[in-house]
PDB file of N, CA and C in Angstrom:
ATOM      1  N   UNK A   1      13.148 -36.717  20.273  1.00  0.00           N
ATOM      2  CA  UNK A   1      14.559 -36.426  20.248  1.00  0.00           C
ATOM      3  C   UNK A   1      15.275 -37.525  19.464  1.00  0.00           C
ATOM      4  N   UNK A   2      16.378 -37.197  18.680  1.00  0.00           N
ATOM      5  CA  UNK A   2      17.086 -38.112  17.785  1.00  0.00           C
ATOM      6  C   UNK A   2      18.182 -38.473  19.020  1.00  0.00           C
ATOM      7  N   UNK A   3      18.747 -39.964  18.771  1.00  0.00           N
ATOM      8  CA  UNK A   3      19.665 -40.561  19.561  1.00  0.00           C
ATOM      9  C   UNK A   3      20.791 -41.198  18.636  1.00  0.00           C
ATOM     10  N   UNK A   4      21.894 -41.184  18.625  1.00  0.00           N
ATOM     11  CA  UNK A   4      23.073 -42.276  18.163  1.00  0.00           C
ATOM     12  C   UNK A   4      23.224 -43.213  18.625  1.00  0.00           C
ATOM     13  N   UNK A   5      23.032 -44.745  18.615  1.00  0.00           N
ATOM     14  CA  UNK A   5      23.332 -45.259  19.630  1.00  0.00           C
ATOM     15  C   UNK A   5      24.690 -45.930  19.209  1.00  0.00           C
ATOM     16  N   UNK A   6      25.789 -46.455  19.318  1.00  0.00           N
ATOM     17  CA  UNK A   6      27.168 -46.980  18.725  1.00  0.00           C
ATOM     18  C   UNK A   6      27.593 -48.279  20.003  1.00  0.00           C
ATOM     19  N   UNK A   7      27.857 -49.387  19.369  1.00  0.00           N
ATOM     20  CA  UNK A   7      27.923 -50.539  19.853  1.00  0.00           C
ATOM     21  C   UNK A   7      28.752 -51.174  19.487  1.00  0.00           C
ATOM     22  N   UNK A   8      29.983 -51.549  19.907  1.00  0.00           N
ATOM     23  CA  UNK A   8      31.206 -52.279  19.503  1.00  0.00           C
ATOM     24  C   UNK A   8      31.300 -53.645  20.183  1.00  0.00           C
ATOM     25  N   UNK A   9      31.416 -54.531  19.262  1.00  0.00           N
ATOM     26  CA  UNK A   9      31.802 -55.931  19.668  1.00  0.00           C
ATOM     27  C   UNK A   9      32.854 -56.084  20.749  1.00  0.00           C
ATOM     28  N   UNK A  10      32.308 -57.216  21.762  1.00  0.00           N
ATOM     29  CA  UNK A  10      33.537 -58.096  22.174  1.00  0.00           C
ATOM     30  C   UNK A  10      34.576 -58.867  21.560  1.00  0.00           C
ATOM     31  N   UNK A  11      35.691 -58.628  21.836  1.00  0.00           N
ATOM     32  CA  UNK A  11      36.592 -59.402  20.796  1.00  0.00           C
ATOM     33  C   UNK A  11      36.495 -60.596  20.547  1.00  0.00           C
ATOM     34  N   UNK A  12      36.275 -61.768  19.803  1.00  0.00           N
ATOM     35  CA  UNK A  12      36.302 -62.956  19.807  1.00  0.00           C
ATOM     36  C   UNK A  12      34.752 -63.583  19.822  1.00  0.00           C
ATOM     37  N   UNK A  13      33.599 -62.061  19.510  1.00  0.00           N
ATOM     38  CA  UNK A  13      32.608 -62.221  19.753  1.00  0.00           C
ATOM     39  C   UNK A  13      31.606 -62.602  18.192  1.00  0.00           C
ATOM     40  N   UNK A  14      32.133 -62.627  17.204  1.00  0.00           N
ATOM     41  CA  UNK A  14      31.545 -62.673  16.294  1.00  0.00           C
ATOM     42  C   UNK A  14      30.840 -63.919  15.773  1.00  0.00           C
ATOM     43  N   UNK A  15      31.083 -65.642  16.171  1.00  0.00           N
ATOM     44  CA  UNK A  15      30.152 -66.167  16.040  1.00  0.00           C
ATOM     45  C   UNK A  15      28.879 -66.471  17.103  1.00  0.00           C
ATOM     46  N   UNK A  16      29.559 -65.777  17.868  1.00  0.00           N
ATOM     47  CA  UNK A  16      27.782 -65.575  18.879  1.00  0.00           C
ATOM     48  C   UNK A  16      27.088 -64.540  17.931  1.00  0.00           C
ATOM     49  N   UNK A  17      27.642 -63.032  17.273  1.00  0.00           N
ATOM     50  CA  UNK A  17      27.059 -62.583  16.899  1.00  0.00           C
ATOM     51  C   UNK A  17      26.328 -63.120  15.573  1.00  0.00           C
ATOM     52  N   UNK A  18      26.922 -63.838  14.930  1.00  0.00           N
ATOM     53  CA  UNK A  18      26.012 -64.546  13.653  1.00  0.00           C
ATOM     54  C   UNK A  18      25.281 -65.365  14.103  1.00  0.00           C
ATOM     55  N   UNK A  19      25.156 -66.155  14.920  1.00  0.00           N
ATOM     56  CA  UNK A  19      24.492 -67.442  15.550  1.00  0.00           C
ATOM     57  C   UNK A  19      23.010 -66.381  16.261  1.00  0.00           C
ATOM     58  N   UNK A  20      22.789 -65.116  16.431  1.00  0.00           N
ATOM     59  CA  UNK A  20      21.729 -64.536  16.665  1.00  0.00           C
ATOM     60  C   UNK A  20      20.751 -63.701  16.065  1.00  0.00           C
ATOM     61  N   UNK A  21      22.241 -63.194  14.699  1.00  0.00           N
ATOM     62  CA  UNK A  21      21.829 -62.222  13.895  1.00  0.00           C
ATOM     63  C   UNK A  21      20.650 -62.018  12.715  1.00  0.00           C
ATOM     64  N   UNK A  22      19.416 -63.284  13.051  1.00  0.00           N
ATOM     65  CA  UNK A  22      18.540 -63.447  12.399  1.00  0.00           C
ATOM     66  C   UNK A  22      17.624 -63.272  13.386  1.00  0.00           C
ATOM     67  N   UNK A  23      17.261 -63.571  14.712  1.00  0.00           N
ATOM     68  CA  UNK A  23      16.364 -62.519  15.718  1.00  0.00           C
ATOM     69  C   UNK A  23      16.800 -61.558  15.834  1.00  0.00           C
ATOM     70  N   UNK A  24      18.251 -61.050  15.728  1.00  0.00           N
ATOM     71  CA  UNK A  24      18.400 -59.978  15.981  1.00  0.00           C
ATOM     72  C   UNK A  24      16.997 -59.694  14.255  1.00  0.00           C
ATOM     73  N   UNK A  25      17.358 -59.581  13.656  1.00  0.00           N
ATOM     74  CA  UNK A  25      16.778 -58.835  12.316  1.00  0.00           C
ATOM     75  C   UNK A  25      15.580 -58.784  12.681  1.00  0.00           C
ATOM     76  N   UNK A  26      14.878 -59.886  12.747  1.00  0.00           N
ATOM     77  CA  UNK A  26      13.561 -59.905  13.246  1.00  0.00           C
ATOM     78  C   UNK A  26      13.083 -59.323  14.369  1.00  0.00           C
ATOM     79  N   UNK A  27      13.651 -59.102  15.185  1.00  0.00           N
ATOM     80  CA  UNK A  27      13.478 -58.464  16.280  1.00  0.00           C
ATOM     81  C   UNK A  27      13.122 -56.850  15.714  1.00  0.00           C
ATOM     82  N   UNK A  28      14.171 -56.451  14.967  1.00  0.00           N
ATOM     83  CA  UNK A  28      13.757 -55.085  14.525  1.00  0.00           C
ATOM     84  C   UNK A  28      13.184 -55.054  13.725  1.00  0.00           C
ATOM     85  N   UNK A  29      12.358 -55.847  12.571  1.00  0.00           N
ATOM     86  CA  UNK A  29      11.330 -55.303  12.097  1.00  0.00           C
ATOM     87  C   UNK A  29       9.899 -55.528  13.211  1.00  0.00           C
ATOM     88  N   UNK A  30       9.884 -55.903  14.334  1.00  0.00           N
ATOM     89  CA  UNK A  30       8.617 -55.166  14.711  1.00  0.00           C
ATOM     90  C   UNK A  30       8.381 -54.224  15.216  1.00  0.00           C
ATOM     91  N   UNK A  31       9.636 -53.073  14.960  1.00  0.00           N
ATOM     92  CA  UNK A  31       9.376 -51.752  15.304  1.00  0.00           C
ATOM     93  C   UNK A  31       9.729 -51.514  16.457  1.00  0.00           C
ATOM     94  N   UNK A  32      10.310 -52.339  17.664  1.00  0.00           N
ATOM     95  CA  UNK A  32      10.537 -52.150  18.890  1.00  0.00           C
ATOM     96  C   UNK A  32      10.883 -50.280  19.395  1.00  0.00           C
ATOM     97  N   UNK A  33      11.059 -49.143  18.668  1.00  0.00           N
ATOM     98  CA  UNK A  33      11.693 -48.427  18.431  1.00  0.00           C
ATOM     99  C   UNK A  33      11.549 -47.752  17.289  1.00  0.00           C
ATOM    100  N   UNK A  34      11.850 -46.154  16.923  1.00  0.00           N
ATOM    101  CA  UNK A  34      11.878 -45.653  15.412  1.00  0.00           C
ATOM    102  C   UNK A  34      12.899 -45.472  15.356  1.00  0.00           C
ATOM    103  N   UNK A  35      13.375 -46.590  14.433  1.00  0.00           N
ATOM    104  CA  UNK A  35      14.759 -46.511  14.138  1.00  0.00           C
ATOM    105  C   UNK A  35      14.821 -45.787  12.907  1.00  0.00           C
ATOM    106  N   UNK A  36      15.740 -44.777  12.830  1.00  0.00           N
ATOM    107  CA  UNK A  36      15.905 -44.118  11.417  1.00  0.00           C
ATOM    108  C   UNK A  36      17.152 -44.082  10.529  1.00  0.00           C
ATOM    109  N   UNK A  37      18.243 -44.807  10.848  1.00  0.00           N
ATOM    110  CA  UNK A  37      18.914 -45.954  10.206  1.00  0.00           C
ATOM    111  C   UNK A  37      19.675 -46.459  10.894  1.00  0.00           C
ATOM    112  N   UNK A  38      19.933 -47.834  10.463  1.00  0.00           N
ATOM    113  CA  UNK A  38      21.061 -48.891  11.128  1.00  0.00           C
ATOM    114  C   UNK A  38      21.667 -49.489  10.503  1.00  0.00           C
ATOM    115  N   UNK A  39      22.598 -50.062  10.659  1.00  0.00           N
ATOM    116  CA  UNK A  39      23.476 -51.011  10.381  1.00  0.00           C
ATOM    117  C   UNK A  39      24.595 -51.643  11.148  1.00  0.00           C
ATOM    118  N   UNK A  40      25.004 -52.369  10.711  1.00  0.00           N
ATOM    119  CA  UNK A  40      26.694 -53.085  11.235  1.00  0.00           C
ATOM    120  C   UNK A  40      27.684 -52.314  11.287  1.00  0.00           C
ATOM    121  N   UNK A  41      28.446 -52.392  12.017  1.00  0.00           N
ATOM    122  CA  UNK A  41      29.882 -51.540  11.736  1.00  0.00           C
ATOM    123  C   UNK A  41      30.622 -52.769  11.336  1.00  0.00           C
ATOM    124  N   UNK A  42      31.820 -52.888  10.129  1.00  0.00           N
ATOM    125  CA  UNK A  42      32.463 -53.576   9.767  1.00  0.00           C
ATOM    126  C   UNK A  42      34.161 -53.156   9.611  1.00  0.00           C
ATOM    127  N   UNK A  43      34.622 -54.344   9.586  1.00  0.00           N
ATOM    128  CA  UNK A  43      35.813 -54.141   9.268  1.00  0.00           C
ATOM    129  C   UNK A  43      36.500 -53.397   8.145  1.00  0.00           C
ATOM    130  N   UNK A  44      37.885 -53.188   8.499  1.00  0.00           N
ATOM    131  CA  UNK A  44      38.125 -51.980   7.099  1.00  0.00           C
ATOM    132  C   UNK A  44      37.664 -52.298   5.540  1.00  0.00           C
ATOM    133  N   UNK A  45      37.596 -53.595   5.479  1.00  0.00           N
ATOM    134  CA  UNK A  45      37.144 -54.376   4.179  1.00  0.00           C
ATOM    135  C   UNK A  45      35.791 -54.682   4.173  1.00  0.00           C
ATOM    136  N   UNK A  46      34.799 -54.082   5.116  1.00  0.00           N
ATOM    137  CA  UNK A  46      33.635 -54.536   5.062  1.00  0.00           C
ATOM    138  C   UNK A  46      33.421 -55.846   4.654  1.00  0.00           C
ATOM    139  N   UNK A  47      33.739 -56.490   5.496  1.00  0.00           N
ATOM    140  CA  UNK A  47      32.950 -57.774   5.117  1.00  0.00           C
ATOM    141  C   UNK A  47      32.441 -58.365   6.657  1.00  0.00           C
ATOM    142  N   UNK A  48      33.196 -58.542   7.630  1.00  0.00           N
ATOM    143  CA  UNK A  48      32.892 -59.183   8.994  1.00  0.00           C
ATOM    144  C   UNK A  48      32.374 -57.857   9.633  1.00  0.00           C
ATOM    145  N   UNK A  49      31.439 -58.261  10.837  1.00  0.00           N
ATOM    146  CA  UNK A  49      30.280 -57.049  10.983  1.00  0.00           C
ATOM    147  C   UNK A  49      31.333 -57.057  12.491  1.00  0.00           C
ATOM    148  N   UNK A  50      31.575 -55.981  12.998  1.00  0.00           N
ATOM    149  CA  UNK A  50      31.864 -55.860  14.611  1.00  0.00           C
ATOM    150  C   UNK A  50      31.269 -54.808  15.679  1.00  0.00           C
ATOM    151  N   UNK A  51      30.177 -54.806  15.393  1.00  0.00           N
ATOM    152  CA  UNK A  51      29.620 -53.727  15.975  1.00  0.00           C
ATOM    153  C   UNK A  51      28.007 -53.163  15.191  1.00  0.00           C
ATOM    154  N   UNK A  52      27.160 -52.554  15.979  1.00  0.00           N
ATOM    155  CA  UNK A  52      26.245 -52.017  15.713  1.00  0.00           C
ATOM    156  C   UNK A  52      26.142 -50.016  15.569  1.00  0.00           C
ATOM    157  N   UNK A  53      24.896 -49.128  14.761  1.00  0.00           N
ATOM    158  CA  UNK A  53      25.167 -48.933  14.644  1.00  0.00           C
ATOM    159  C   UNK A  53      23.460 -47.702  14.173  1.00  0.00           C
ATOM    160  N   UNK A  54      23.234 -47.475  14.846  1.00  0.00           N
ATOM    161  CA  UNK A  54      21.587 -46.962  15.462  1.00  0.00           C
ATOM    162  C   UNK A  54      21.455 -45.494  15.275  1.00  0.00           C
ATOM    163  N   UNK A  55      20.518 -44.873  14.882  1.00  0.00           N
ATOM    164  CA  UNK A  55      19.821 -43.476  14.513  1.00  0.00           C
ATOM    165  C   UNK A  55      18.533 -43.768  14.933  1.00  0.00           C
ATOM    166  N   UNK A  56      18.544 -43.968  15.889  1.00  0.00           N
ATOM    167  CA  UNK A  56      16.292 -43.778  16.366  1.00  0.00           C
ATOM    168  C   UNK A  56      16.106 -42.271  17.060  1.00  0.00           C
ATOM    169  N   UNK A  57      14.672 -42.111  17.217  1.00  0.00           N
ATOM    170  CA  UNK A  57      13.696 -41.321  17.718  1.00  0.00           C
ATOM    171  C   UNK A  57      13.333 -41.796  19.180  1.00  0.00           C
ATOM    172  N   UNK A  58      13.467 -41.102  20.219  1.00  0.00           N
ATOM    173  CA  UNK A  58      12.643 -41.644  21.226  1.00  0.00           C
ATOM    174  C   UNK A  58      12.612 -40.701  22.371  1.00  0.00           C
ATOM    175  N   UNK A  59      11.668 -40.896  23.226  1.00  0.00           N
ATOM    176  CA  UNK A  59      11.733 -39.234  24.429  1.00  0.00           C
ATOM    177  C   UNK A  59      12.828 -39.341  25.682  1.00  0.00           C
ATOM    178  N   UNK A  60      13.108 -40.856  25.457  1.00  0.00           N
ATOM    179  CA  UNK A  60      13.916 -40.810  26.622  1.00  0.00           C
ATOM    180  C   UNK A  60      14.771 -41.840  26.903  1.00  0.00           C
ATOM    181  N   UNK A  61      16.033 -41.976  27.337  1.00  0.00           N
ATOM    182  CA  UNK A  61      17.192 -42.527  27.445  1.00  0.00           C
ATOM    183  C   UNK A  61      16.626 -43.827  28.046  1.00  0.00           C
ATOM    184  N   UNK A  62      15.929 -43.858  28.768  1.00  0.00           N
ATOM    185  CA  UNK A  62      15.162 -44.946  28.930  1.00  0.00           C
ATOM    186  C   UNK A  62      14.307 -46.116  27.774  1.00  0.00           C
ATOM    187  N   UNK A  63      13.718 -45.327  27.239  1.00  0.00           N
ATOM    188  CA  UNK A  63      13.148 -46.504  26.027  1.00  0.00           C
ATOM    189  C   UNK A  63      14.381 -47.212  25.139  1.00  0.00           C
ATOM    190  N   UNK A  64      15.826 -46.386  25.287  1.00  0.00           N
ATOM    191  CA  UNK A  64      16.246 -46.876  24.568  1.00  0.00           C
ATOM    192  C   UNK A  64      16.892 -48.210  25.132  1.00  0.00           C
ATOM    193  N   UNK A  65      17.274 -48.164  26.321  1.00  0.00           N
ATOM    194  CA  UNK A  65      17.977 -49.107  27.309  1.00  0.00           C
ATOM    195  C   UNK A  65      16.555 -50.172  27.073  1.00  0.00           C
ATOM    196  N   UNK A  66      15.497 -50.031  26.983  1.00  0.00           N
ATOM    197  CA  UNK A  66      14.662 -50.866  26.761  1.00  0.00           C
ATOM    198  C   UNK A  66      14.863 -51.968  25.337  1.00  0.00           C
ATOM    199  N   UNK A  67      14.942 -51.088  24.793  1.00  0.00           N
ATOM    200  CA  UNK A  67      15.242 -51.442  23.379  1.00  0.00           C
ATOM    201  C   UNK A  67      16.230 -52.219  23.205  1.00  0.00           C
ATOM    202  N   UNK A  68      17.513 -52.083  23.893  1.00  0.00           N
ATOM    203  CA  UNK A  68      18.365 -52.834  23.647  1.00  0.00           C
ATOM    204  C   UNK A  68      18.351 -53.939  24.364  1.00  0.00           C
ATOM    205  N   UNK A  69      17.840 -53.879  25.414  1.00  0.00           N
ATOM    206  CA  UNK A  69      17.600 -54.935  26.467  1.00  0.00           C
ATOM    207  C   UNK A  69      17.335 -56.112  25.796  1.00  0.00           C
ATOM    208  N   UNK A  70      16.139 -55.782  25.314  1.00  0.00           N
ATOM    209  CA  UNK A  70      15.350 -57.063  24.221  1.00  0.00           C
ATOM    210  C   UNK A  70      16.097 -57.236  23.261  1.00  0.00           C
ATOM    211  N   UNK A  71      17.172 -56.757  22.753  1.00  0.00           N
ATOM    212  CA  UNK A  71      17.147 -57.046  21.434  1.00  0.00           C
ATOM    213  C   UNK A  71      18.657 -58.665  21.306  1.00  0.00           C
ATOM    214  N   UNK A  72      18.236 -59.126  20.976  1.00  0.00           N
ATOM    215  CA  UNK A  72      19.198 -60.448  20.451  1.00  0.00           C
ATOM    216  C   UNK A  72      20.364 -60.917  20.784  1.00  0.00           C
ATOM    217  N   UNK A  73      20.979 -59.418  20.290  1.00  0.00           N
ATOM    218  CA  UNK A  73      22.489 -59.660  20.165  1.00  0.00           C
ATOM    219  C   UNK A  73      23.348 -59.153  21.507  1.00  0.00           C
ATOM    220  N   UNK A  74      22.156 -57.946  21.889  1.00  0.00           N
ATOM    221  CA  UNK A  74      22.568 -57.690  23.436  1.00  0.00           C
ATOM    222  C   UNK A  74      22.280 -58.814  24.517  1.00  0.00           C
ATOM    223  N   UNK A  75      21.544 -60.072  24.242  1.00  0.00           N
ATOM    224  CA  UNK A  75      21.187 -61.233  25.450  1.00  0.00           C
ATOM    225  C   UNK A  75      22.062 -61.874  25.036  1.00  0.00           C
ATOM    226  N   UNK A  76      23.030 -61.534  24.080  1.00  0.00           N
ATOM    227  CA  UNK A  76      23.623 -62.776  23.651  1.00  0.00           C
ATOM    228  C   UNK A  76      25.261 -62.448  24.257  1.00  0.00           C
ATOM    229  N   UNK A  77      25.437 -61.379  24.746  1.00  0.00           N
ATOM    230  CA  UNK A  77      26.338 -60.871  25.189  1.00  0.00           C
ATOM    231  C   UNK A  77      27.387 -60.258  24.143  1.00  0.00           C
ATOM    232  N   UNK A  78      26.901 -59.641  22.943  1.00  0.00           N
ATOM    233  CA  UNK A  78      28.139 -59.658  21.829  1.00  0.00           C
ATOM    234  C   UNK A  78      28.661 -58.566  22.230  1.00  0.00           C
ATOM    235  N   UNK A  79      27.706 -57.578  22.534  1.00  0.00           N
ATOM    236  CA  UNK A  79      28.357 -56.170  22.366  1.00  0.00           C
ATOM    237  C   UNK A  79      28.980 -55.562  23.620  1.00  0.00           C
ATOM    238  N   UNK A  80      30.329 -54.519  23.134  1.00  0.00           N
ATOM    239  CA  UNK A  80      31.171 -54.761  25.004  1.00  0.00           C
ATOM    240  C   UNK A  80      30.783 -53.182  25.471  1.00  0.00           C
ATOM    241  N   UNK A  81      31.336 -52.317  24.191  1.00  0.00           N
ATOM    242  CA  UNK A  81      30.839 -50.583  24.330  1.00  0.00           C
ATOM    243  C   UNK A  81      29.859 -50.925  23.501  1.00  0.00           C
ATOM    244  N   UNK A  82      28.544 -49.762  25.061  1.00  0.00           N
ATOM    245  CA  UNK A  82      27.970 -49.026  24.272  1.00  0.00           C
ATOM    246  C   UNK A  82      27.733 -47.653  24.523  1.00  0.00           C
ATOM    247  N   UNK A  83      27.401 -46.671  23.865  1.00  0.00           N
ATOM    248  CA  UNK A  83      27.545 -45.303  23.587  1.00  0.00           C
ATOM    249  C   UNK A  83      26.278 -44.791  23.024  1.00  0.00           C
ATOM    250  N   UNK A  84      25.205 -44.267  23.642  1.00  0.00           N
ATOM    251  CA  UNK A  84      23.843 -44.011  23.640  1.00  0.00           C
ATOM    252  C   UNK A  84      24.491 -42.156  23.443  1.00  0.00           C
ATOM    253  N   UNK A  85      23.846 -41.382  22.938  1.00  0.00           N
ATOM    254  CA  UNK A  85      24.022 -39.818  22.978  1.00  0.00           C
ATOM    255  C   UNK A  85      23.128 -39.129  22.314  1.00  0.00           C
ATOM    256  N   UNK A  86      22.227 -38.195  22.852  1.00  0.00           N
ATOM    257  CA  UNK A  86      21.752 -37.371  22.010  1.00  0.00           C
ATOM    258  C   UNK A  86      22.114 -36.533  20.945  1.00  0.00           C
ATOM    259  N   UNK A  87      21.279 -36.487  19.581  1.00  0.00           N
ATOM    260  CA  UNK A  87      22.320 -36.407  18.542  1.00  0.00           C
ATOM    261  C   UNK A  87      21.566 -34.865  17.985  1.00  0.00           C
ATOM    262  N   UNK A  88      21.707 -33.939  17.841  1.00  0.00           N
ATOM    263  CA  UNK A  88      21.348 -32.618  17.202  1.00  0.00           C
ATOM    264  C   UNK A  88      21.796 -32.672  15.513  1.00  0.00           C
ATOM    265  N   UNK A  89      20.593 -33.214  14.780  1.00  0.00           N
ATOM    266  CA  UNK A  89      20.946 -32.848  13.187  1.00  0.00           C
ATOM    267  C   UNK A  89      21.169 -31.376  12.876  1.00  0.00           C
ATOM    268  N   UNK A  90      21.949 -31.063  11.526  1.00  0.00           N
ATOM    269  CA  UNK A  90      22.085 -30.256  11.534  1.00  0.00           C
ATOM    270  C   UNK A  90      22.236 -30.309   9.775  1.00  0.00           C
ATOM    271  N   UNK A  91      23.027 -31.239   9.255  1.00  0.00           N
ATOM    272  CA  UNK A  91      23.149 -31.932   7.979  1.00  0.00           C
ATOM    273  C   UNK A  91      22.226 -33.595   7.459  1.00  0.00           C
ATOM    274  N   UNK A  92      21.876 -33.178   6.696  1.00  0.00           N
ATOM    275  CA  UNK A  92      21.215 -34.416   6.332  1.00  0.00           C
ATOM    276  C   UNK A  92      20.937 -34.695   4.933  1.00  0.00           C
ATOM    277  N   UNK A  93      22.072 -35.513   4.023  1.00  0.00           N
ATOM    278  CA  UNK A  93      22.126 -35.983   2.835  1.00  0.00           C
ATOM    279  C   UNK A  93      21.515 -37.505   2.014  1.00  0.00           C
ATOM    280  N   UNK A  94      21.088 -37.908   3.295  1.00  0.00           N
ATOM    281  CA  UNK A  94      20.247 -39.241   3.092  1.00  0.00           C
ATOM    282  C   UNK A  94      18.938 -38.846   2.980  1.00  0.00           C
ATOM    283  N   UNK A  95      17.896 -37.866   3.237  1.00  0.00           N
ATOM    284  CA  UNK A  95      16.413 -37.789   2.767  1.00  0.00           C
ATOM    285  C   UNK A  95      16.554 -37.028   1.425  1.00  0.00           C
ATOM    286  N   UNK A  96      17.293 -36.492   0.889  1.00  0.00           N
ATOM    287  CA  UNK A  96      16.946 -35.607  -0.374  1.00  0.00           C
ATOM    288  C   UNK A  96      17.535 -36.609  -1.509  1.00  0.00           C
TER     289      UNK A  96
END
């Protein structure tokens, strides 16, 4: 099953979030998860990151709470919402 996962910063949270954001990276390349894309959510100018921002594969709402558990930026306390949902494709302009 495909999942969204959407993760918004704590306010005032952004140099904890840089001060981790290199385990965080590392953390996800060992696959903890099939992630099938991610990124930062940024400000209207894209430049400062405030939030995360997840497309994985997984059977159950559970692996994903796993997933985040471990991951960096969630021990680090950055992120305040999060918003896990099963996601039904229907459009998809990023594989072709």
């Amino acid at each position: 099953m495909i999942w969204v996962i959407l993760c918004k910063d704590k306010k005032y949270s952004h140099e904890r979030r840089m001060n981790v954001i290199e385990e965080h990276r590392k953390y996800l390349l060992t696959n903890p998860i099939k992630i099938l894309i991610s990124g930062p959510l940024t400000d209207k100018e894209g430049k400062i990151m405030n939030g995360s921002f997840f497309m994985v594969e997984a059977d159950t709402e559970e692996e994903i709470l796993i997933f985040q558990k471990n991951d960096p930026i969630y021990q680090a306390d950055v992120w305040d919402i999060i918003t896990i949902s099963p996601f039904n494709k229907r459009i998809d302009n990023l594989s072709s």
